[in-house]
Protein backbone atom coordinates (compact mmCIF):
# COMPACT_ATOMS: atom_id res chain seq x y z
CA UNK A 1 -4.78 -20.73 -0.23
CA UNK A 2 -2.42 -17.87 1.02
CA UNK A 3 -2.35 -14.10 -0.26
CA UNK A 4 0.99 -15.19 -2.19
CA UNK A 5 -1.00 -15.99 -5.05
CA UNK A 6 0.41 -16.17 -8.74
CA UNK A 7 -0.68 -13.98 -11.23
CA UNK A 8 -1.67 -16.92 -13.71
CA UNK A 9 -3.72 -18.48 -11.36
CA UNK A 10 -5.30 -15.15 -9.80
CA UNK A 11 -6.18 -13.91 -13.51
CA UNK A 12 -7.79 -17.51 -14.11
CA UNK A 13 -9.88 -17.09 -11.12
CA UNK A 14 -10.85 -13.32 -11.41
CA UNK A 15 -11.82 -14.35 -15.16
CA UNK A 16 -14.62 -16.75 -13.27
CA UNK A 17 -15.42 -14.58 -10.11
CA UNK A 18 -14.75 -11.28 -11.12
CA UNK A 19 -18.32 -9.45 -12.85
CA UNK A 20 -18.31 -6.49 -11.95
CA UNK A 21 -21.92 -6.00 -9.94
CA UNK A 22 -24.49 -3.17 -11.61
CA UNK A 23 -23.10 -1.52 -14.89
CA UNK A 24 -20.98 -2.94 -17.17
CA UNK A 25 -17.41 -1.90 -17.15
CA UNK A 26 -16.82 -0.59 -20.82
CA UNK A 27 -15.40 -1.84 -23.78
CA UNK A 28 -12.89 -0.67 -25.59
CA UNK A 29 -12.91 0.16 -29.18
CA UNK A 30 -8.87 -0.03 -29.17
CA UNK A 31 -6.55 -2.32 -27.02
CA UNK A 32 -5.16 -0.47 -24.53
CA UNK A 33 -1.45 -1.34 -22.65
CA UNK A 34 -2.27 -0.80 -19.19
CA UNK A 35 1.53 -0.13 -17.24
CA UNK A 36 1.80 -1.34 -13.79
CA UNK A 37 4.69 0.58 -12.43
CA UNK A 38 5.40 -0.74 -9.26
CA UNK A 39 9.09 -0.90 -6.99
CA UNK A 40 9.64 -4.92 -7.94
CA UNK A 41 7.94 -8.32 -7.58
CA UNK A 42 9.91 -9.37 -4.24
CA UNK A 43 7.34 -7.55 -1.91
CA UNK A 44 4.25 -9.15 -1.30
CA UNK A 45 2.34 -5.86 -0.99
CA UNK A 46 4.03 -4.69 -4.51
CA UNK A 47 2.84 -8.17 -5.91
CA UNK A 48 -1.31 -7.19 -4.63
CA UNK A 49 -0.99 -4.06 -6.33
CA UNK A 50 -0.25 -5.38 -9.80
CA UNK A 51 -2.17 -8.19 -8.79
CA UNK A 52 -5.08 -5.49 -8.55
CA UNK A 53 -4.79 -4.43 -11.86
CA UNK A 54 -4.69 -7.47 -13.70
CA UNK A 55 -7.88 -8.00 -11.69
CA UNK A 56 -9.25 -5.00 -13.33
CA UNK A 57 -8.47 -6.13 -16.45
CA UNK A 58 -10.09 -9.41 -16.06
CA UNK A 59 -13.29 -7.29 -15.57
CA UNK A 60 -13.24 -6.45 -19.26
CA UNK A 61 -14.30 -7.69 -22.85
CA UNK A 62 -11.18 -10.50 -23.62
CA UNK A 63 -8.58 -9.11 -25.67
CA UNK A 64 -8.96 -4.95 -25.24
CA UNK A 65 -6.43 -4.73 -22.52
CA UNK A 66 -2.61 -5.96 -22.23
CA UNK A 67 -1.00 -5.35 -18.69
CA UNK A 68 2.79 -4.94 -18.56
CA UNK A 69 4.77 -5.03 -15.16
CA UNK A 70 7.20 -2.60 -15.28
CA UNK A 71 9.74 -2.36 -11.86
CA UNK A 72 12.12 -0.14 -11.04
CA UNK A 73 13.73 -1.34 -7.22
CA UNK A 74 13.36 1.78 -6.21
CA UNK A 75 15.39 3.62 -9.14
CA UNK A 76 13.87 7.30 -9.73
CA UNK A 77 15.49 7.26 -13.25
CA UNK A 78 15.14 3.70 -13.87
CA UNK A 79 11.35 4.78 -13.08
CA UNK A 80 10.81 7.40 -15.50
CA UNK A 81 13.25 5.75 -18.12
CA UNK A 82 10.92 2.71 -17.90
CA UNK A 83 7.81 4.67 -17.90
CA UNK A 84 9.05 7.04 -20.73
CA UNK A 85 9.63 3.83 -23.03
CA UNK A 86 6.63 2.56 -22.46
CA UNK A 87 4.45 5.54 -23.54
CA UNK A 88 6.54 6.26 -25.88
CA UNK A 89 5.38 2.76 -27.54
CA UNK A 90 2.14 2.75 -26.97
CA UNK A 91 1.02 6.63 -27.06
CA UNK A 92 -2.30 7.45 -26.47
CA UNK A 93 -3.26 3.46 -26.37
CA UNK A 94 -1.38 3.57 -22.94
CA UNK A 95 -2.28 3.88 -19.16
CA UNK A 96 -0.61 3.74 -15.98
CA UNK A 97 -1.17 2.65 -12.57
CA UNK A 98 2.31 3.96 -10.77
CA UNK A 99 3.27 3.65 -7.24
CA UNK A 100 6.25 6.23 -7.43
CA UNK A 101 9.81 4.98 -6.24
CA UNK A 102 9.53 8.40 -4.96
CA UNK A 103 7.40 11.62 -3.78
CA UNK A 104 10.01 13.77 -6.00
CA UNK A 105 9.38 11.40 -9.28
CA UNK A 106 5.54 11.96 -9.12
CA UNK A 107 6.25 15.44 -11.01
CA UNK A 108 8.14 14.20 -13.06
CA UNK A 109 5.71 11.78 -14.26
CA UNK A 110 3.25 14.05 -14.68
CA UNK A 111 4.94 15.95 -16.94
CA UNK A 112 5.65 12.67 -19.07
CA UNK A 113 2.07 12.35 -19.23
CA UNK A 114 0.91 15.54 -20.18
CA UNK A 115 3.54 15.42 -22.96
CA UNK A 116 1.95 12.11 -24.53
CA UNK A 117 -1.53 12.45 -23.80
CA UNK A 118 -1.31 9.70 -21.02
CA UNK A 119 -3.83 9.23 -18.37
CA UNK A 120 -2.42 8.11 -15.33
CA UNK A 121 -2.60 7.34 -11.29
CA UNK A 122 -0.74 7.33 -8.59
CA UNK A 123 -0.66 5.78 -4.85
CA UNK A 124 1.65 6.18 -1.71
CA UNK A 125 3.66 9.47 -3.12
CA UNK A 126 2.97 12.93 -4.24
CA UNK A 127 5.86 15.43 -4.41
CA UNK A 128 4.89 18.27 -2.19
CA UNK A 129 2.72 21.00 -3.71
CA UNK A 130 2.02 18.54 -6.64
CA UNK A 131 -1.98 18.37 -7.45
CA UNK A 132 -3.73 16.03 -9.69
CA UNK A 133 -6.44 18.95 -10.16
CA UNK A 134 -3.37 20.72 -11.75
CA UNK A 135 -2.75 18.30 -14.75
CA UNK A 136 -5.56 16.95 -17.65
CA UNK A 137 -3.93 13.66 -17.21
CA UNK A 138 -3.45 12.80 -14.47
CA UNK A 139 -6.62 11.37 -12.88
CA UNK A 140 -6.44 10.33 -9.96
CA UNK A 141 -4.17 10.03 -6.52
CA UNK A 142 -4.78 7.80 -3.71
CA UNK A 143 -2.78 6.72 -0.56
CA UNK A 144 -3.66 5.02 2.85
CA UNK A 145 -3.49 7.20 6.10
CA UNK A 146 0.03 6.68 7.33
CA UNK A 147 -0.27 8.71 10.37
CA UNK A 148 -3.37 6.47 11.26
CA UNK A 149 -1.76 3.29 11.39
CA UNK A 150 0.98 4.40 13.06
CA UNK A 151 -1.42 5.59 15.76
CA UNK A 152 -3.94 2.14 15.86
CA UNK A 153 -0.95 -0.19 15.32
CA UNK A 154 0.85 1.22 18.86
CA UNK A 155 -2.69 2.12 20.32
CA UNK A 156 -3.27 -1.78 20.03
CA UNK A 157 -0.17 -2.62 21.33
CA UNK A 158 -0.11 -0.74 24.46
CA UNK A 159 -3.31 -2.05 25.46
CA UNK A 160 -1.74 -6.16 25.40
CA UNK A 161 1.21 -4.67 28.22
CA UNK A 162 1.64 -6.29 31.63
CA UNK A 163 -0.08 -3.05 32.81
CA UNK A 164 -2.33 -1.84 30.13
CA UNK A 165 -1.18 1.60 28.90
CA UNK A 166 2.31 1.69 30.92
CA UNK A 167 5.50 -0.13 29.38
CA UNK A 168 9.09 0.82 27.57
CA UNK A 169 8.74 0.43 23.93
CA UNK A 170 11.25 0.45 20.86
CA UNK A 171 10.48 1.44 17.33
CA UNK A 172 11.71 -0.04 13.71
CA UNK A 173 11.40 3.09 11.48
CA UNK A 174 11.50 2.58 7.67
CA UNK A 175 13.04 4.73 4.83
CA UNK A 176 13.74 8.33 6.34
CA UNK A 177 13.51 9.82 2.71
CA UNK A 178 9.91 7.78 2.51
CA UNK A 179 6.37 9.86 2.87
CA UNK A 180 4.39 6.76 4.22
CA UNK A 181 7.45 5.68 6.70
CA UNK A 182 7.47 9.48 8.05
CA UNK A 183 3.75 8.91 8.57
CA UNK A 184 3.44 5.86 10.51
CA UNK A 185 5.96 7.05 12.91
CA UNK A 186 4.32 10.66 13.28
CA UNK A 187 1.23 8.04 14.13
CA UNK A 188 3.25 6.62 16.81
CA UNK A 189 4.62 9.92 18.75
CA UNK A 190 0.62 10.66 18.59
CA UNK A 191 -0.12 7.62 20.37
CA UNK A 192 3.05 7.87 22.90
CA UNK A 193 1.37 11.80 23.50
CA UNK A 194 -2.04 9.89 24.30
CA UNK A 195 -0.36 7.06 26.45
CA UNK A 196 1.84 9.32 28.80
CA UNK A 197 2.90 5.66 30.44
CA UNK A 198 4.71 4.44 27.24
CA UNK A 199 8.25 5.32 27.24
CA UNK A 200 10.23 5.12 23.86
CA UNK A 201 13.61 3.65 24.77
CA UNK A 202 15.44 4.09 21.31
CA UNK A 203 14.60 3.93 17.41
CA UNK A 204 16.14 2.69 14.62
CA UNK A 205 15.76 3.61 10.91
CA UNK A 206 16.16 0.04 9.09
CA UNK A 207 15.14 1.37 5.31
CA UNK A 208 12.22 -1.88 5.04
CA UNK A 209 15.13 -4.00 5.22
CA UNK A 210 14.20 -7.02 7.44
CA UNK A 211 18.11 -8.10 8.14
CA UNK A 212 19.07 -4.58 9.81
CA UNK A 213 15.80 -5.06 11.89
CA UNK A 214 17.43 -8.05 12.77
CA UNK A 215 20.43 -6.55 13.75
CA UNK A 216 18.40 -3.50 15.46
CA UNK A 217 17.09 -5.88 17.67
CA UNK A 218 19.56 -8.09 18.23
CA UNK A 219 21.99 -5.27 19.52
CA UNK A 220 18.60 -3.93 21.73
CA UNK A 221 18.66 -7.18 23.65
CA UNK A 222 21.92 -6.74 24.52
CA UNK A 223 21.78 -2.66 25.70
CA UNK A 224 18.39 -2.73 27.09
CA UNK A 225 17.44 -5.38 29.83
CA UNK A 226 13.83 -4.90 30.29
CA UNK A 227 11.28 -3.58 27.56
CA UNK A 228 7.75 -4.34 26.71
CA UNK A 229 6.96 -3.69 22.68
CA UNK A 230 8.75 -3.08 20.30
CA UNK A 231 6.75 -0.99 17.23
CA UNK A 232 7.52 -1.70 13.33
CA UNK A 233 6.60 0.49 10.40
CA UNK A 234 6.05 -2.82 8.14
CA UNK A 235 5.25 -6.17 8.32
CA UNK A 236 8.90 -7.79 7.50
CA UNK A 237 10.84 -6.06 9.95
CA UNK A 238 8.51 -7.02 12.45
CA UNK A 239 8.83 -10.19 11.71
CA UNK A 240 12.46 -9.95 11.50
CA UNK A 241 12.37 -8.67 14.94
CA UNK A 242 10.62 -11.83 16.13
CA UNK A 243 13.09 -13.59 14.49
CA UNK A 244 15.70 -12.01 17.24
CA UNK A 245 13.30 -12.25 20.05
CA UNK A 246 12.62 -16.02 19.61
CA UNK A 247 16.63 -16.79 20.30
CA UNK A 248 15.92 -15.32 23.88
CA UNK A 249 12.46 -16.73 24.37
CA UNK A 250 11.25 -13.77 24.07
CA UNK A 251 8.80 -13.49 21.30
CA UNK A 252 5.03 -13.34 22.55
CA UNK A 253 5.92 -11.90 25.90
CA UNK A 254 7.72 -8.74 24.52
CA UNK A 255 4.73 -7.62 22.06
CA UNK A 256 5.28 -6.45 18.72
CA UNK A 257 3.05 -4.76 15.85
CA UNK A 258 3.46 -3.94 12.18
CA UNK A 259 2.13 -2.56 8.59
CA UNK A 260 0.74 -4.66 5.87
CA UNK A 261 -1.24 -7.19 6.46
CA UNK A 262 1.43 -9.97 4.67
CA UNK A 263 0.85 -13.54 4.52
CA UNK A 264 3.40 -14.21 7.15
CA UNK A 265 2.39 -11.67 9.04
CA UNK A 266 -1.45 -12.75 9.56
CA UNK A 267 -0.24 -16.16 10.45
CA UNK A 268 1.89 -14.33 13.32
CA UNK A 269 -0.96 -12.56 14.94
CA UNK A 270 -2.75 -15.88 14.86
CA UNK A 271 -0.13 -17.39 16.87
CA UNK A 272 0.70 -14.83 18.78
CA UNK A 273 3.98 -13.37 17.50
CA UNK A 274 2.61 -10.31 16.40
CA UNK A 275 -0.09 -8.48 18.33
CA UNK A 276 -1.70 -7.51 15.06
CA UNK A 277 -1.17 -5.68 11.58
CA UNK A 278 -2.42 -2.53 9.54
CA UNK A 279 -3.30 -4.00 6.15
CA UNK A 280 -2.83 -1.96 2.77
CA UNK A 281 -5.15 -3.65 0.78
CA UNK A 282 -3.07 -3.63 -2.62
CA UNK A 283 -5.73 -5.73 -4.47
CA UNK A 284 -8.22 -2.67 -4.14
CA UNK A 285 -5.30 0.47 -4.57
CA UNK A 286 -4.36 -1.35 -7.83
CA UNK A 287 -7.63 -2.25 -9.49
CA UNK A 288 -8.85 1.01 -9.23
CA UNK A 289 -6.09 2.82 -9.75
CA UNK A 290 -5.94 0.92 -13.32
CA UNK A 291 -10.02 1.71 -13.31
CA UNK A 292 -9.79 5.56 -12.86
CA UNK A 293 -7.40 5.66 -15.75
CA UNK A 294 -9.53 3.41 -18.25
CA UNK A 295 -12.42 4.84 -17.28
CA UNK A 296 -10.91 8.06 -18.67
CA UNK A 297 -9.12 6.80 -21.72
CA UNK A 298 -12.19 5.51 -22.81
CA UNK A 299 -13.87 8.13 -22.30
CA UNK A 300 -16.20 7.25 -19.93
CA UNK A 301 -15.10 9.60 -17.02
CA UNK A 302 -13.66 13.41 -17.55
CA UNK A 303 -11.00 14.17 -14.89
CA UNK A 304 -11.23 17.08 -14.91
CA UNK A 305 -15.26 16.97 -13.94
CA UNK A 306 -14.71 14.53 -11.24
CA UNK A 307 -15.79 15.44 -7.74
CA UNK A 308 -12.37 16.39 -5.93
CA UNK A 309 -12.75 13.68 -3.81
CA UNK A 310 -12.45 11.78 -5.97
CA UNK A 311 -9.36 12.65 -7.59
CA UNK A 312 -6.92 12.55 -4.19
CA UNK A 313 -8.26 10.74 -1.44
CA UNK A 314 -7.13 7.99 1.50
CA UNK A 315 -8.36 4.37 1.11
CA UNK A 316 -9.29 2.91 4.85
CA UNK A 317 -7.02 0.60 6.32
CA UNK A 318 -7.97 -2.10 8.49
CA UNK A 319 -6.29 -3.26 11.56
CA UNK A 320 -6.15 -7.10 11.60
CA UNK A 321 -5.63 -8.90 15.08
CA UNK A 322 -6.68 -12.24 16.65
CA UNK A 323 -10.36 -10.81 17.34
CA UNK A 324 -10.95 -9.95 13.84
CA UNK A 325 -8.63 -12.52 11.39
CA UNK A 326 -10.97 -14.89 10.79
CA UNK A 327 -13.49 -12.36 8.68
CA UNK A 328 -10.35 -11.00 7.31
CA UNK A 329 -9.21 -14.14 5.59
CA UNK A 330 -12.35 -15.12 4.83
CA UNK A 331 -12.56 -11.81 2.81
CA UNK A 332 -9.58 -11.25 1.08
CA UNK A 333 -7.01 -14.98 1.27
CA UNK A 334 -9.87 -17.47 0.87
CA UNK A 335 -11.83 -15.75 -1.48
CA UNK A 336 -10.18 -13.43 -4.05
CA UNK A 337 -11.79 -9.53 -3.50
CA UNK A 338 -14.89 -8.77 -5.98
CA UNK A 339 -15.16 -4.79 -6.42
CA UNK A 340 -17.59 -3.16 -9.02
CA UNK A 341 -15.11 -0.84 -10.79
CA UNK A 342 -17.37 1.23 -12.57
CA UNK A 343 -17.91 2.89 -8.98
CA UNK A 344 -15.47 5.34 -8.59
CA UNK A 345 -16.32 5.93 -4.72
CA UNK A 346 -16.62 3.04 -3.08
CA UNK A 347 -12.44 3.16 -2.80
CA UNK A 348 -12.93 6.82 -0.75
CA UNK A 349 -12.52 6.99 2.57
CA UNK A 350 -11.26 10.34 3.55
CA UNK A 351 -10.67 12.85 0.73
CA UNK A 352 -7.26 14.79 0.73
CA UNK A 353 -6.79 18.30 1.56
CA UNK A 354 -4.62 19.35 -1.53
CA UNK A 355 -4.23 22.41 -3.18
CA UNK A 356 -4.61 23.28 -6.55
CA UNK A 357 -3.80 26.05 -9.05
CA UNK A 358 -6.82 25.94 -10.34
């Protein structure tokens, strides 16, 4: 069984495996539409995060929630015209789990939701000086540390050189305009400070698309004769940048890394392809990011008395290579993830250093 799993047959399983340990969750005494707002369905990561939340809803009494998909491929108006529609429908019955197609949207959405009454997460983006401590509905905020992964996913790599610690090294950059891309590569210069043997050679913003990290590397083969790593801000273009290296012969002897944790991307580092991954564990973001907000529509939790860790914080990432696969899969791909949602911090890692009006 692979992490591609469908949503029909993950909800039939989680109906089976997924009671929640200790308390109860809650139930409802009105059906609540529970909005998963993600970019689309073609990313594997997007997929775990709705995934997540129809896991939460498996967690409680049949029939009190409905769970609508909405997408919006990246579309900041498509986003809050979606999102708008769907409040607007279901009022006060409605909650949202949103991963933001972009830091500026997030205060827009906020304002959406204070106008109807609509409690609401977010994950990944947060416009800058934007607080859910600010806002009655918005509950909750949660990303993973970018800068982190960045930093481990390089650190890793520069340890598997010829001569650990000294090497020329490339890097795949993703969206320029994106928070979490900005992060992993200000995790990188960190680790190239640390590693004063690591040279980067050249970068190359490829925007998550895997065929222009093709093409990065493809034209890098032909300008640059002798490298040792080449460093990826996601999973795909790494793997796209395998793709390039394995028409030379390259792959496995010029390392490369990535973000993730994909399918295809955990069978690389078991061959070899990759050197490891930074998985964003989209199972957990999304089933409690669908938790915090039922929790408070059903008036179990009040936002605005939770502990402020609690309401912006960084979920732990965990870097995945040959060593430590095995225990990986046999967590989260063979077995499907079994959280008790009714405790709000077992998802906190490190809390966020936000400020708030209040």
């Amino acid at each position: 069984m692979t992490m591609r799993v469908s949503l029909s047959l993950l909800l039939a399983a989680a109906l089976v495996l997924l009671a929640p340990a200790g308390r109860a969750a809650p139930a409802a005494k009105k059906k609540v539409h529970l909005g998963l707002a993600i970019n689309s369905i073609d990313n594997e990561y997007w997929r775990q995060e709705a995934e997540g939340g129809r896991l939460f809803a498996a967690s409680l009494p049949a029939g009190s929630i409905v769970t609508q998909i909405l997408t919006c491929d990246g579309d900041d108006a498509k986003q809050l015209a979606g999102l708008r529609a769907f409040v607007a429908e279901h009022n006060r019955n409605a909650i949202l789990y949103v991963d933001p197609s972009s830091a500026a949207n997030t205060a827009a959405i906020a304002t959406l939701c204070e106008e109807f009454g609509v409690y609401w997460t977010s994950v990944w983006h947060l416009a800058k000086g934007l607080s859910p401590m600010d806002f009655r509905y918005y509950v909750m905020h949660q990303s993973v540390d970018g800068v982190k992964q960045g930093y481990d996913i390089a650190a890793r790599m520069f340890k598997e050189f010829k001569t650990p610690g000294r090497g020329r090294i490339l890097a795949i950059q993703g969206l320029s305009s994106n928070d979490s891309a900005a992060e992993r590569y200000e995790g990188l210069r960190k680790a190239l400070a640390e590693y004063g043997g690591v040279e980067l050679l050249d970068t190359a913003a490829c925007d998550w698309n895997p065929r222009l990290a093709l093409e990065a590397t493809r034209a890098w083969l032909d300008k640059y004769q002798d490298f040792d790593g080449i460093w990826s801000a996601n999973d795909d273009m790494a793997l796209a940048a395998v793709e390039a290296l394995k028409t030379m012969g390259l792959n496995r002897k010029i390392k490369v890394v990535g973000v993730d944790g994909t399918a295809a991307a955990l069978n690389a580092v078991e061959n070899g392809d990759l050197v490891c991954t930074a998985v964003n564990n989209g199972y957990l973001q999304g089933g409690y990011g669908a938790a915090y907000a039922y929790l408070a529509w059903a008036g179990k939790i009040d936002p605005e008395k939770l502990p402020r860790r609690q309401r912006a914080f960084y979920i732990e990432s965990e870097l995945v290579d040959r060593d430590s696969l095995a225990g990986y899969r046999r967590k989260f791909v063979h077995n499907l993830p079994v959280y008790d949602y009714n405790d709000l911090e077992f998802p906190v890692g490190r809390p966020m250093r936000l400020r708030s009006a209040r």
